[in-house]
PDB file of N, CA and C in Angstrom:
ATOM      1  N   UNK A   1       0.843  -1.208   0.000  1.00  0.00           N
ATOM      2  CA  UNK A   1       0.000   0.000   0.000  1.00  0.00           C
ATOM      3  C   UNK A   1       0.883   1.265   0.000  1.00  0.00           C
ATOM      4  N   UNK A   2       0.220   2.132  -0.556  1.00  0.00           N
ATOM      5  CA  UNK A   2       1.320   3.785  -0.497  1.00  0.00           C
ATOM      6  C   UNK A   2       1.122   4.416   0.445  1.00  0.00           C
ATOM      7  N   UNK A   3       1.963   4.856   0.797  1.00  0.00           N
ATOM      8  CA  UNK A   3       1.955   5.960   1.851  1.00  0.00           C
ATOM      9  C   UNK A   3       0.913   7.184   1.780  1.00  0.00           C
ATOM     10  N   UNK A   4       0.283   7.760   2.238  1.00  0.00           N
ATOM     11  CA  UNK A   4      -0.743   8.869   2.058  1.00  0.00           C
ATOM     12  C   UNK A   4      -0.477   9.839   1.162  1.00  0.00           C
ATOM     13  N   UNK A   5       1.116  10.184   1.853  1.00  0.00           N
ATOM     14  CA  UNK A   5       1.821  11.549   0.917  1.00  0.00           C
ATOM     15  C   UNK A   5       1.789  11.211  -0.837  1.00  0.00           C
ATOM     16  N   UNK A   6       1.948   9.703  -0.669  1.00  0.00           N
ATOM     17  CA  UNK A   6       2.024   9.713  -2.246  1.00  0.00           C
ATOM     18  C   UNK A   6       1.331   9.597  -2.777  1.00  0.00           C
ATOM     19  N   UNK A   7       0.123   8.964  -2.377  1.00  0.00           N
ATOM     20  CA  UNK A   7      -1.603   8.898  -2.464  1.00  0.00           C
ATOM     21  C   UNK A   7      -1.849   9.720  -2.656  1.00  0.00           C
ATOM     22  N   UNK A   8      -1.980  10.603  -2.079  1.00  0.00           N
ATOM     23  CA  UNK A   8      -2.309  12.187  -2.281  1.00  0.00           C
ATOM     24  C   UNK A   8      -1.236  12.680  -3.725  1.00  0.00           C
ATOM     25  N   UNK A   9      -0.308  12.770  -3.863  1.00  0.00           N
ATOM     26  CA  UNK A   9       0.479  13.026  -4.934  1.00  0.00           C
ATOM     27  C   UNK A   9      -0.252  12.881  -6.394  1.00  0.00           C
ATOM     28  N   UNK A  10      -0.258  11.488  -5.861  1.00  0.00           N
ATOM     29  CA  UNK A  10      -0.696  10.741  -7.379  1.00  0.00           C
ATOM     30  C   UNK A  10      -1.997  11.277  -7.601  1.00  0.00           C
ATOM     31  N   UNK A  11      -3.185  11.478  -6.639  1.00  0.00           N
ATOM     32  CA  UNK A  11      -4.306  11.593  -7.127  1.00  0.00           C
ATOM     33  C   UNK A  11      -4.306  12.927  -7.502  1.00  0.00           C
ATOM     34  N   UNK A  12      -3.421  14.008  -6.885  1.00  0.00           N
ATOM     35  CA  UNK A  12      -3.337  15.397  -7.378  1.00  0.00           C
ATOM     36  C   UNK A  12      -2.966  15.551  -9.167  1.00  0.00           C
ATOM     37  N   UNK A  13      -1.911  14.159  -9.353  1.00  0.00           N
ATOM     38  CA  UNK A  13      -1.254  14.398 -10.423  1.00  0.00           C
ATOM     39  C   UNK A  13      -2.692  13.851 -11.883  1.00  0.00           C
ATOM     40  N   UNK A  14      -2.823  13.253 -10.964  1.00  0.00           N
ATOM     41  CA  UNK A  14      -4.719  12.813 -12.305  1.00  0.00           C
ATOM     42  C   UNK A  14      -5.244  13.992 -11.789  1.00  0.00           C
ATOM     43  N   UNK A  15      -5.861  14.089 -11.213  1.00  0.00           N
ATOM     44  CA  UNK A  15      -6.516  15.356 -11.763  1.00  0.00           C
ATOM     45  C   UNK A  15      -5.901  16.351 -12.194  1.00  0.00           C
ATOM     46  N   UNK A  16      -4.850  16.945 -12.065  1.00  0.00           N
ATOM     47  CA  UNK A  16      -4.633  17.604 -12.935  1.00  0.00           C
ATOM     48  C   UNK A  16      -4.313  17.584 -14.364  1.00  0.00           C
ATOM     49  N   UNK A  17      -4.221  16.051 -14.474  1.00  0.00           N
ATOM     50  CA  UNK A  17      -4.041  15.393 -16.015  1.00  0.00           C
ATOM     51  C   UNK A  17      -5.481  15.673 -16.626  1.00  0.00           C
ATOM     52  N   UNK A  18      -6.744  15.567 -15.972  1.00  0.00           N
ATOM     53  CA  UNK A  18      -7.832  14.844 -16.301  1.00  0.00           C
ATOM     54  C   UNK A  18      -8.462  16.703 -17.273  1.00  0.00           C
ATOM     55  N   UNK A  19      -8.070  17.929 -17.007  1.00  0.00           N
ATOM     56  CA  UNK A  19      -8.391  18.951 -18.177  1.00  0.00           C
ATOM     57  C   UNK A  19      -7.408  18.974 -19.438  1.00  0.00           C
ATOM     58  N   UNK A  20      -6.148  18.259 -19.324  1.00  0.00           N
ATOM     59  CA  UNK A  20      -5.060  18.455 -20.369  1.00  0.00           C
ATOM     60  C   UNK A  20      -5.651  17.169 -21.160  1.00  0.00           C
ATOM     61  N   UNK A  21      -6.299  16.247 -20.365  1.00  0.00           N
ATOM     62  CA  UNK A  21      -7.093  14.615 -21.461  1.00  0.00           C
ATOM     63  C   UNK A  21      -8.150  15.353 -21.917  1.00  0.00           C
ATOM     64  N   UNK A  22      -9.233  16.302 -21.426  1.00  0.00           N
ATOM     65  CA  UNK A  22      -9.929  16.371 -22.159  1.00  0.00           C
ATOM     66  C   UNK A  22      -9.622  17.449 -22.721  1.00  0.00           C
ATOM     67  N   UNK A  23      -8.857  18.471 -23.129  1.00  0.00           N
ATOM     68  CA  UNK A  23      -8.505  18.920 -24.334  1.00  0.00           C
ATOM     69  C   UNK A  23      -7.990  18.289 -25.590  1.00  0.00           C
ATOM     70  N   UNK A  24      -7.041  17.339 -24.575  1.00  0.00           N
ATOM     71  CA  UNK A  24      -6.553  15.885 -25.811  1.00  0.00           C
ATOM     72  C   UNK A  24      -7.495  15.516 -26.325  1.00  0.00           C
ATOM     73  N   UNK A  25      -8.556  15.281 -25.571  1.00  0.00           N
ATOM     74  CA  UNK A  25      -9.973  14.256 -26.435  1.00  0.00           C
ATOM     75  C   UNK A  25     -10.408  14.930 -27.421  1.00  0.00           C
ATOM     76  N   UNK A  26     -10.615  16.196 -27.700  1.00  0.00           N
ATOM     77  CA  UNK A  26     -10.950  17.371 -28.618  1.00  0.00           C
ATOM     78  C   UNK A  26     -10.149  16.661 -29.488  1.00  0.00           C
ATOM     79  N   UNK A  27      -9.289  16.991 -29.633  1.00  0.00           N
ATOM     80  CA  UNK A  27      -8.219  16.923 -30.979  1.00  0.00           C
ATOM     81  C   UNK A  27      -7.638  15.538 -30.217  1.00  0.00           C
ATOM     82  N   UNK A  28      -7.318  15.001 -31.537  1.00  0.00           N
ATOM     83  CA  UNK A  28      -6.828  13.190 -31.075  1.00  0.00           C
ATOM     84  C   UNK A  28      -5.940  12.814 -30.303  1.00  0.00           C
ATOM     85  N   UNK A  29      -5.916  12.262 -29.134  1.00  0.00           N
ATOM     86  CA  UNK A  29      -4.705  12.041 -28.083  1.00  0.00           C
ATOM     87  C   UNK A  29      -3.805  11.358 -28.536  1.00  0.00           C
ATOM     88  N   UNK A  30      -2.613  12.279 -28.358  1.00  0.00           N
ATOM     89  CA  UNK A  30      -1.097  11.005 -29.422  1.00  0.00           C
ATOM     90  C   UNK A  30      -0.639  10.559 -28.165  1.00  0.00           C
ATOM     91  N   UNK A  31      -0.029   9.702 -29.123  1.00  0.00           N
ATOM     92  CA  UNK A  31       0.969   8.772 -28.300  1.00  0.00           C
ATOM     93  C   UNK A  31       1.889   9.505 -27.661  1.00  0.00           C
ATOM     94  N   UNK A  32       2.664  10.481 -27.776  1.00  0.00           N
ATOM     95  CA  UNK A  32       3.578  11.425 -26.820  1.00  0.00           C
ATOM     96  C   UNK A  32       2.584  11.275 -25.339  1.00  0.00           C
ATOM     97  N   UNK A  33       1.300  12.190 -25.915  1.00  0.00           N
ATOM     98  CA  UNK A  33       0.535  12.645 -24.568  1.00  0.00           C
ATOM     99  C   UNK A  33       0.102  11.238 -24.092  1.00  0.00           C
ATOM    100  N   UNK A  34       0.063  10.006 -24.172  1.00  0.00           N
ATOM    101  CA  UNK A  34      -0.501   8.928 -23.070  1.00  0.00           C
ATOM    102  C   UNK A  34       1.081   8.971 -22.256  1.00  0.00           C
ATOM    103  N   UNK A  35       1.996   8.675 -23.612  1.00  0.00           N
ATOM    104  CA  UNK A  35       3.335   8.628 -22.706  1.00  0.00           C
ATOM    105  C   UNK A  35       4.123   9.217 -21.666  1.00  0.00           C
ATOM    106  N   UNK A  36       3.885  10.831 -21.967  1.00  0.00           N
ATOM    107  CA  UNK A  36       4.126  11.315 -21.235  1.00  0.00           C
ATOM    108  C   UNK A  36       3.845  11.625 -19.499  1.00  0.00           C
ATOM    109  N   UNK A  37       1.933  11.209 -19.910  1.00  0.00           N
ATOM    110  CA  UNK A  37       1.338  10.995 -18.406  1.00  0.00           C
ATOM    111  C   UNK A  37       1.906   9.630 -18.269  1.00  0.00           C
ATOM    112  N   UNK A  38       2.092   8.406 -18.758  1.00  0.00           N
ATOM    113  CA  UNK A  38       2.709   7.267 -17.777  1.00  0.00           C
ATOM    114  C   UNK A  38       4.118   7.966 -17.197  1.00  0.00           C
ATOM    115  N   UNK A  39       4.463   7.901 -18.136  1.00  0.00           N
ATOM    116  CA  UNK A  39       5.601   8.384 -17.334  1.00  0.00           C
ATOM    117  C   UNK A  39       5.792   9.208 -16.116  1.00  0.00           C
ATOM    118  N   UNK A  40       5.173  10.504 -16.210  1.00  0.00           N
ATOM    119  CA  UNK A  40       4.521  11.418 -15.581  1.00  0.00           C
ATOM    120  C   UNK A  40       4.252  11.032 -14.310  1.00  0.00           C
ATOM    121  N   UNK A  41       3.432   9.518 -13.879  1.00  0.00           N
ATOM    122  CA  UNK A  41       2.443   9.033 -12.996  1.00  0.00           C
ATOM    123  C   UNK A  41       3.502   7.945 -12.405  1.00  0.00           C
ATOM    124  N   UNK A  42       4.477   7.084 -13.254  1.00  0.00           N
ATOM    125  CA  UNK A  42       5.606   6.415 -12.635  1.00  0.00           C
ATOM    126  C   UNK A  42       6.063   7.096 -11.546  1.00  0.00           C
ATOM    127  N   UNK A  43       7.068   8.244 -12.634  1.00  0.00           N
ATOM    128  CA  UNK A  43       7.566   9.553 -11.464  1.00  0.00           C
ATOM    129  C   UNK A  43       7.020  10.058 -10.055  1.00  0.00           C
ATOM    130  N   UNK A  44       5.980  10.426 -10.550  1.00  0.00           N
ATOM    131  CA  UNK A  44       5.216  10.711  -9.128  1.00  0.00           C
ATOM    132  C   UNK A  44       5.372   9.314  -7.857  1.00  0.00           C
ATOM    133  N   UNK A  45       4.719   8.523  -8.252  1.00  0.00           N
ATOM    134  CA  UNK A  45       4.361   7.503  -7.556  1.00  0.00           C
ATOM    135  C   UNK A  45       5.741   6.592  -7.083  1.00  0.00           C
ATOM    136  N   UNK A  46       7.079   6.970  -7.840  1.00  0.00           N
ATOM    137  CA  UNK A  46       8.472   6.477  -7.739  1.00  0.00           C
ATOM    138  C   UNK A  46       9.172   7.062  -6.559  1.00  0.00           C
ATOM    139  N   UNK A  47       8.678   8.911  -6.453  1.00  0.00           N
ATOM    140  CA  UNK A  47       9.489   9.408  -5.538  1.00  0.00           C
ATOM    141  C   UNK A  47       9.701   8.825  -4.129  1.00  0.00           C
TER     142      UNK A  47
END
């Protein structure tokens, strides 16, 4: 299980993903932008 701090991290880091996806959804989500949030969400959740 994660620690709170990072719990909290991670869920800060989706939502703040979740207006940059739906602008993506507008215009077609590339492959950079999924990649970048995995990656993105590794990081977070790595520190």
């Amino acid at each position: 299980m994660l620690p709170g701090g990072q719990l909290n991290e991670a869920a800060s880091a989706l939502s703040a993903w979740k207006p940059i996806e739906a602008v993506a959804n507008t215009e077609a989500p590339t492959k950079v932008e999924r990649t970048f949030f995995i990656i993105h969400s590794v990081y977070v959740l790595s520190r």
